[in-house]
Protein backbone atom coordinates (compact mmCIF):
# COMPACT_ATOMS: atom_id res chain seq x y z
CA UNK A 1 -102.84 152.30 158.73
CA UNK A 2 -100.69 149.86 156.38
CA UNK A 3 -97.78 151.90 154.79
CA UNK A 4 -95.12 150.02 152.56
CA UNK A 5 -91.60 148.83 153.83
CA UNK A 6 -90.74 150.41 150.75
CA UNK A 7 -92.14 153.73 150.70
CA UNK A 8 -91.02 154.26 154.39
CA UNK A 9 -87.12 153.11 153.42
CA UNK A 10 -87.82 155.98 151.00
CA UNK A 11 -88.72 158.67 153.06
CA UNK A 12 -86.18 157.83 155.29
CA UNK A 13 -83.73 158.16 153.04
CA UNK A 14 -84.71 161.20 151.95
CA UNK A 15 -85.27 163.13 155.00
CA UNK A 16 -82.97 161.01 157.28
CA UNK A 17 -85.09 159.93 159.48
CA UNK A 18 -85.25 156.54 161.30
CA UNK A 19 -87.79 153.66 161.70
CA UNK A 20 -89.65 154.90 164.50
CA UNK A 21 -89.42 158.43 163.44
CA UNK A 22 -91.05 157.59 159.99
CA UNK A 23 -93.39 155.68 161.29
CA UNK A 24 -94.50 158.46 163.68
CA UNK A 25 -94.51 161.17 160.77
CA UNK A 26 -96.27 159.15 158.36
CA UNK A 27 -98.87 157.81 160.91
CA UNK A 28 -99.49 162.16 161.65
CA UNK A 29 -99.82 162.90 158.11
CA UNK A 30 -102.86 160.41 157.65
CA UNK A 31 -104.55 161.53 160.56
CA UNK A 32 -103.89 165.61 160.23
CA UNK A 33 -103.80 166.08 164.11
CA UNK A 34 -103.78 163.43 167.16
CA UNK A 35 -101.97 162.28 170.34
CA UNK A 36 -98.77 160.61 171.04
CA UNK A 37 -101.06 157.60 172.03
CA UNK A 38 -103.26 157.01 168.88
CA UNK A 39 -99.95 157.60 166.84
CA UNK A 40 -97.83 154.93 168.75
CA UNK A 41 -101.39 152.47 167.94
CA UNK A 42 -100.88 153.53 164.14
CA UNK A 43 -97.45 153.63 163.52
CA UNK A 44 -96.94 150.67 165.48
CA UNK A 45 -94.38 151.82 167.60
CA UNK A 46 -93.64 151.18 171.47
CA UNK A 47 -95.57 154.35 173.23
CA UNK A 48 -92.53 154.20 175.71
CA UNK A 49 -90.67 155.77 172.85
CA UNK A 50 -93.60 158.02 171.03
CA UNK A 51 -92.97 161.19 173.22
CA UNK A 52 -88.89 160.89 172.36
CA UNK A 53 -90.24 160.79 168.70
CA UNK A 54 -92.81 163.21 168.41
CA UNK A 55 -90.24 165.52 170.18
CA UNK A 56 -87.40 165.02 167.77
CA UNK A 57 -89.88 165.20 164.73
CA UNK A 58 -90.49 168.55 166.33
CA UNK A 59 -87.28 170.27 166.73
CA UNK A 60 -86.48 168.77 162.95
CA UNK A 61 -89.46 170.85 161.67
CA UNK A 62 -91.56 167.96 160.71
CA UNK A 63 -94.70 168.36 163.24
CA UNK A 64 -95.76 171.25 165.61
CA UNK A 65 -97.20 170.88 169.50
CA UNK A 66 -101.31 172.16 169.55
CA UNK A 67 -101.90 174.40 172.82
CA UNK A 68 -104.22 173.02 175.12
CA UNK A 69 -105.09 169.32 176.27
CA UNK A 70 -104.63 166.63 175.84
CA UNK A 71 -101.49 166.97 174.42
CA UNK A 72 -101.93 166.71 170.55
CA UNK A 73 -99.20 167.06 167.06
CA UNK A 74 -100.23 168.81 164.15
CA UNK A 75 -98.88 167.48 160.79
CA UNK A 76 -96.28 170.22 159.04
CA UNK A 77 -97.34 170.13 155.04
CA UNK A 78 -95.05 167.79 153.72
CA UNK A 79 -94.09 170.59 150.41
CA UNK A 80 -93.16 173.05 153.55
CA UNK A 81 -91.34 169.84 155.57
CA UNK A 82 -89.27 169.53 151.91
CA UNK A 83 -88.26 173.54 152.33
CA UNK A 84 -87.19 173.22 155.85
CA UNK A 85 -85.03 169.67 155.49
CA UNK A 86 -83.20 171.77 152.67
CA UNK A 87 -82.51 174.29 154.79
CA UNK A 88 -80.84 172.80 157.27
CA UNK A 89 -78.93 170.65 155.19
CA UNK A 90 -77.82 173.95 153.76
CA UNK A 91 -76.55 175.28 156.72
CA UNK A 92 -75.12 171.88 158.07
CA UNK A 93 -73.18 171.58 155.15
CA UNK A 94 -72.07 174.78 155.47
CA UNK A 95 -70.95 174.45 158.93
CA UNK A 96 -68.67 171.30 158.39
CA UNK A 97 -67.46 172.57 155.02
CA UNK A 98 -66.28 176.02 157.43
CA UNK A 99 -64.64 173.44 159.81
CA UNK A 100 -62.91 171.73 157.41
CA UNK A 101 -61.48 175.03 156.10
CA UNK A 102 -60.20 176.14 159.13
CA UNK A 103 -57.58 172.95 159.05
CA UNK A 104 -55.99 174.56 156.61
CA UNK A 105 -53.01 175.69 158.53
CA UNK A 106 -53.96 174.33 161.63
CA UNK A 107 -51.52 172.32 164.22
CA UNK A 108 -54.00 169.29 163.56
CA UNK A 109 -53.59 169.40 159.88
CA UNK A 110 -49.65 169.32 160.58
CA UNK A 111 -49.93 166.52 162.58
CA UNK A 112 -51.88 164.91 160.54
CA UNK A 113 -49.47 165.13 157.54
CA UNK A 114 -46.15 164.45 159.84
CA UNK A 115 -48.07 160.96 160.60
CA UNK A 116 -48.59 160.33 157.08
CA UNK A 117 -45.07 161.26 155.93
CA UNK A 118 -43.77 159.14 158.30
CA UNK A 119 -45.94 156.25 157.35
CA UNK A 120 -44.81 156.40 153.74
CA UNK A 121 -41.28 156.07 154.64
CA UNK A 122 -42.27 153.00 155.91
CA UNK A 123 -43.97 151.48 152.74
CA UNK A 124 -42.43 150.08 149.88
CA UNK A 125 -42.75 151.50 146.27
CA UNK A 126 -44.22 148.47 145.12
CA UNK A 127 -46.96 148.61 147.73
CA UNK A 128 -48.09 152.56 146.85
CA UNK A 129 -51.10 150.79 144.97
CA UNK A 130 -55.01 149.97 146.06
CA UNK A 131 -58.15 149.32 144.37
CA UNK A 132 -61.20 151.93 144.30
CA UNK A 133 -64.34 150.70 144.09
CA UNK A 134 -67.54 152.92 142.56
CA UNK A 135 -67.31 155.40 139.96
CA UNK A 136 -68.11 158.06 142.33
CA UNK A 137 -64.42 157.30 144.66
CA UNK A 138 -63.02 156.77 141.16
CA UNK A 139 -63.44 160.07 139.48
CA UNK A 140 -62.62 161.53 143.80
CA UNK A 141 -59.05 159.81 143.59
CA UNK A 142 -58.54 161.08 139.69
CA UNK A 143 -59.26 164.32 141.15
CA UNK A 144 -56.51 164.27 143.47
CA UNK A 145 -54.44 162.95 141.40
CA UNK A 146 -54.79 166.04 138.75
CA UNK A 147 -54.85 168.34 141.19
CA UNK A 148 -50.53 168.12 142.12
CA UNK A 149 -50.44 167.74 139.08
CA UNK A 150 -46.82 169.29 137.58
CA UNK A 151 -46.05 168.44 134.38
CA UNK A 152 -48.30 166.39 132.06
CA UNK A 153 -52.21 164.57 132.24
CA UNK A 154 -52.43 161.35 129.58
CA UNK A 155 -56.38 160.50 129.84
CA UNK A 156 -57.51 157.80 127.65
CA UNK A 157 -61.27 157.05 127.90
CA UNK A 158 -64.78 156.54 126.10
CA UNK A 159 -66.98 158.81 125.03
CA UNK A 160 -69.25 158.81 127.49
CA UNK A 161 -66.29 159.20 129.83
CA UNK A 162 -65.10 162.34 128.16
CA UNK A 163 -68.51 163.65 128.88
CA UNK A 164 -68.57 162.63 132.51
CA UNK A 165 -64.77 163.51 133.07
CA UNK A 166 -65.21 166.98 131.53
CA UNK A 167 -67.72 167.92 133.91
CA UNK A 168 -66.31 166.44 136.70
CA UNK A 169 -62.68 167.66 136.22
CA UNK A 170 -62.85 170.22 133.86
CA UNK A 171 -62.36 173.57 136.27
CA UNK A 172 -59.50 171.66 137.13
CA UNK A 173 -58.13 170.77 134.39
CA UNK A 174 -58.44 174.44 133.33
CA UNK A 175 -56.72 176.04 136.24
CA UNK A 176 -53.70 173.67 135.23
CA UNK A 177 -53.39 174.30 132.11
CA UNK A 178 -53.56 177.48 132.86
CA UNK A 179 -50.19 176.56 135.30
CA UNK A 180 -48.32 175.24 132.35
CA UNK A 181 -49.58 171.43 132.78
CA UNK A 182 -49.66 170.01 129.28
CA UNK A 183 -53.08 167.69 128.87
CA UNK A 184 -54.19 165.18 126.31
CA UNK A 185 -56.86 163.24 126.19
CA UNK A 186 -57.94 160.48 123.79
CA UNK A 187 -61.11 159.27 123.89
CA UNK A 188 -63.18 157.74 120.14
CA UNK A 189 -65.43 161.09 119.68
CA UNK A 190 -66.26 163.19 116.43
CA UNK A 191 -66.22 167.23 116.41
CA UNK A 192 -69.04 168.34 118.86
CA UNK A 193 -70.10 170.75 121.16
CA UNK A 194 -68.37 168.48 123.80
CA UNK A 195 -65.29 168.60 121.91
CA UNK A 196 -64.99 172.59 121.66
CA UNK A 197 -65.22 172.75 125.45
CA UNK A 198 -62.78 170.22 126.09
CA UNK A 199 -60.09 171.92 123.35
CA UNK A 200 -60.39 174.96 125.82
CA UNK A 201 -58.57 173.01 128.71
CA UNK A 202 -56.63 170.02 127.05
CA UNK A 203 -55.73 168.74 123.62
CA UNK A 204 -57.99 166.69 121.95
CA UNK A 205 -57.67 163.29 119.94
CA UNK A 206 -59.81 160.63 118.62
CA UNK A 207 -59.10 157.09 117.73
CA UNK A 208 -59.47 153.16 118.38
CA UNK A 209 -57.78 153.31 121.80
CA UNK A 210 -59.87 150.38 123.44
CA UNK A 211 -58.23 151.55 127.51
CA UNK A 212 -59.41 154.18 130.04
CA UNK A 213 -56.64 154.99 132.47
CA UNK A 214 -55.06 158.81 133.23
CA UNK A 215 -51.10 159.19 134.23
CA UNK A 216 -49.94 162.54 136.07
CA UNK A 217 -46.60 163.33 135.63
CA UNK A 218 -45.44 160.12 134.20
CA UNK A 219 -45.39 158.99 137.61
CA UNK A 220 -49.02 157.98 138.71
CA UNK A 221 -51.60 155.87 137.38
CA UNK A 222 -54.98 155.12 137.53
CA UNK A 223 -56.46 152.32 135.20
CA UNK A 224 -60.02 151.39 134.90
CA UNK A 225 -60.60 147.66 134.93
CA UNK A 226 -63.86 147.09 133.07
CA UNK A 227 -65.71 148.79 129.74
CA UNK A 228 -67.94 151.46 130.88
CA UNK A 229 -70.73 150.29 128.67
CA UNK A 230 -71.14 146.57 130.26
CA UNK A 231 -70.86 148.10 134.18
CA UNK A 232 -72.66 149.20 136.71
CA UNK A 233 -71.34 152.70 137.88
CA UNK A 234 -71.98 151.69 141.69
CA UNK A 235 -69.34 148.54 140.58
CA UNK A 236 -66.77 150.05 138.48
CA UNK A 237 -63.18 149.44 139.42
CA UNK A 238 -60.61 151.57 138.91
CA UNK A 239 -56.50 150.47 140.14
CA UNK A 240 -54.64 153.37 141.36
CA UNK A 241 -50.45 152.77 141.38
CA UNK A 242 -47.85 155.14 142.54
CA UNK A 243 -44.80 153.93 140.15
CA UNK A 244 -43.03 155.92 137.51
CA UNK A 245 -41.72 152.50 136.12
CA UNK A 246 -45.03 151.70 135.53
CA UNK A 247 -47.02 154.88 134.33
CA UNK A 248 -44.37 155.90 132.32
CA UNK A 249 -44.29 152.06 130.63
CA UNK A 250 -47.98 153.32 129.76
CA UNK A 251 -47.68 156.76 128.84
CA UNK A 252 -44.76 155.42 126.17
CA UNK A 253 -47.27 152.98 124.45
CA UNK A 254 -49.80 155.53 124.84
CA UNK A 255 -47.36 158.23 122.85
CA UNK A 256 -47.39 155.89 119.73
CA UNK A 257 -50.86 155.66 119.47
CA UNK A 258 -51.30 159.09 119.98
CA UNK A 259 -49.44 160.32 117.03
CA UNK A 260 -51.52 158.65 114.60
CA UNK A 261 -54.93 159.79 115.89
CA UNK A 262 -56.99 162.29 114.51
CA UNK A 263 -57.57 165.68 116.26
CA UNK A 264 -60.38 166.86 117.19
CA UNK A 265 -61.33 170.89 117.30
């Protein structure tokens, strides 16, 4: 049997599964039912290993054993394979989320936080800065950010940033305005559907403001480096800086563009 390099890099990242296990799995499904033997022959892997396989394909839900002898696997139908991978990354998800919980509070978590307080001490303002790569760890760090946040949120972006920051931040942004925290956000978009959700958590303006960046209390900043239309989201870059000096610099300049933009309701 000759299965594409690429279709098996799929399925393994799909259903987590390594080399030899893939091999195995895929090298069942064409045959329906054999032995660890005539498997290793197919899906080319060493029969010293087949029996380690077969057994963690097993216990993963992929294959069942057939009574009797010789020994022989029975293919699980991939649709029910699907339902059981889900399941258990359900549950395993579940399980680490739980753990991760109960840190809350915890003498770990305290330790944890005395080491990084003490760190800090040791690090200059000026060095409180670091680049995030990937649009995915950009929008993670802008949610920290937000989150402590006390005072005020400046967000300049694109359009189709608006879009992907309102869904990404908006509960948020929402709970903190609900706090008190006064949000703008500028970003060059007419009166849409978009636009009514966002007036719900933040105030709303549109206008030529060529930047994305968002500043948190006039103290923290976080400035995109490229235009959102000409990158890559795997290779966007966004600079994160810990310096009122600096965000506040920004959120000054951004106040006198702000009062001549139009808003949006």
């Amino acid at each position: 049997m000759i299965v594409q390099e690429e279709f098996l890099n799929k399925l393994r990242h799909f259903f987590a599964l390594n080399l030899y296990e893939v091999r195995i799995w895929t090298a069942l499904l064409s045959r329906g039912m054999s032995t660890a033997g005539e498997l290793s022959d197919i899906g080319n892997v060493p029969r010293s290993r087949a029996y380690d396989v077969l057994e963690s394909l097993e216990k993963k839900g992929f294959v069942m054993l057939k009574l009797g002898k010789p020994i022989k696997y029975i293919a699980v139908e991939p649709k029910e394979v699907v339902e059981r991978v889900k399941k258990h990354i359900h549950k395993d998800a579940n399980v680490k989320v739980k753990r991760l919980e109960d840190l809350k509070g915890s003498n770990l978590l305290g330790e944890l936080n005395l080491l990084h307080k003490q760190g800090i001490e040791f690090i200059e303002p000026t060095d409180l800065s670091g680049a995030i790569r990937g649009r995915h760890n950009i929008y993670a760090h802008l949610e920290s950010m937000i989150r402590n946040a006390q005072k005020t949120i400046t967000i300049a972006t694109t359009s189709k940033g608006l879009l992907r920051k309102f869904e990404a931040l908006g509960p948020e942004l929402d709970r903190l305005k609900k706090k008190g925290v006064k949000i703008r956000i500028a970003a060059p978009i007419d009166k849409t559907e978009i636009s009514k959700e966002v007036n719900k958590v933040a105030e709303l303006k549109s206008g030529k403001l060529n930047a994305r960046f968002c500043v948190v209390d006039s103290k923290e900043l976080m400035f995109m480096a490229m235009n959102d239309e000409e990158v890559h989201p795997t290779y966007d870059v966004g600079v994160w800086v810990n310096t009122p000096y600096f965000a506040s610099a920004m959120e000054e300049m951004f106040n006198g563009v702000w009062k001549n933009m139009e808003i949006i309701k």
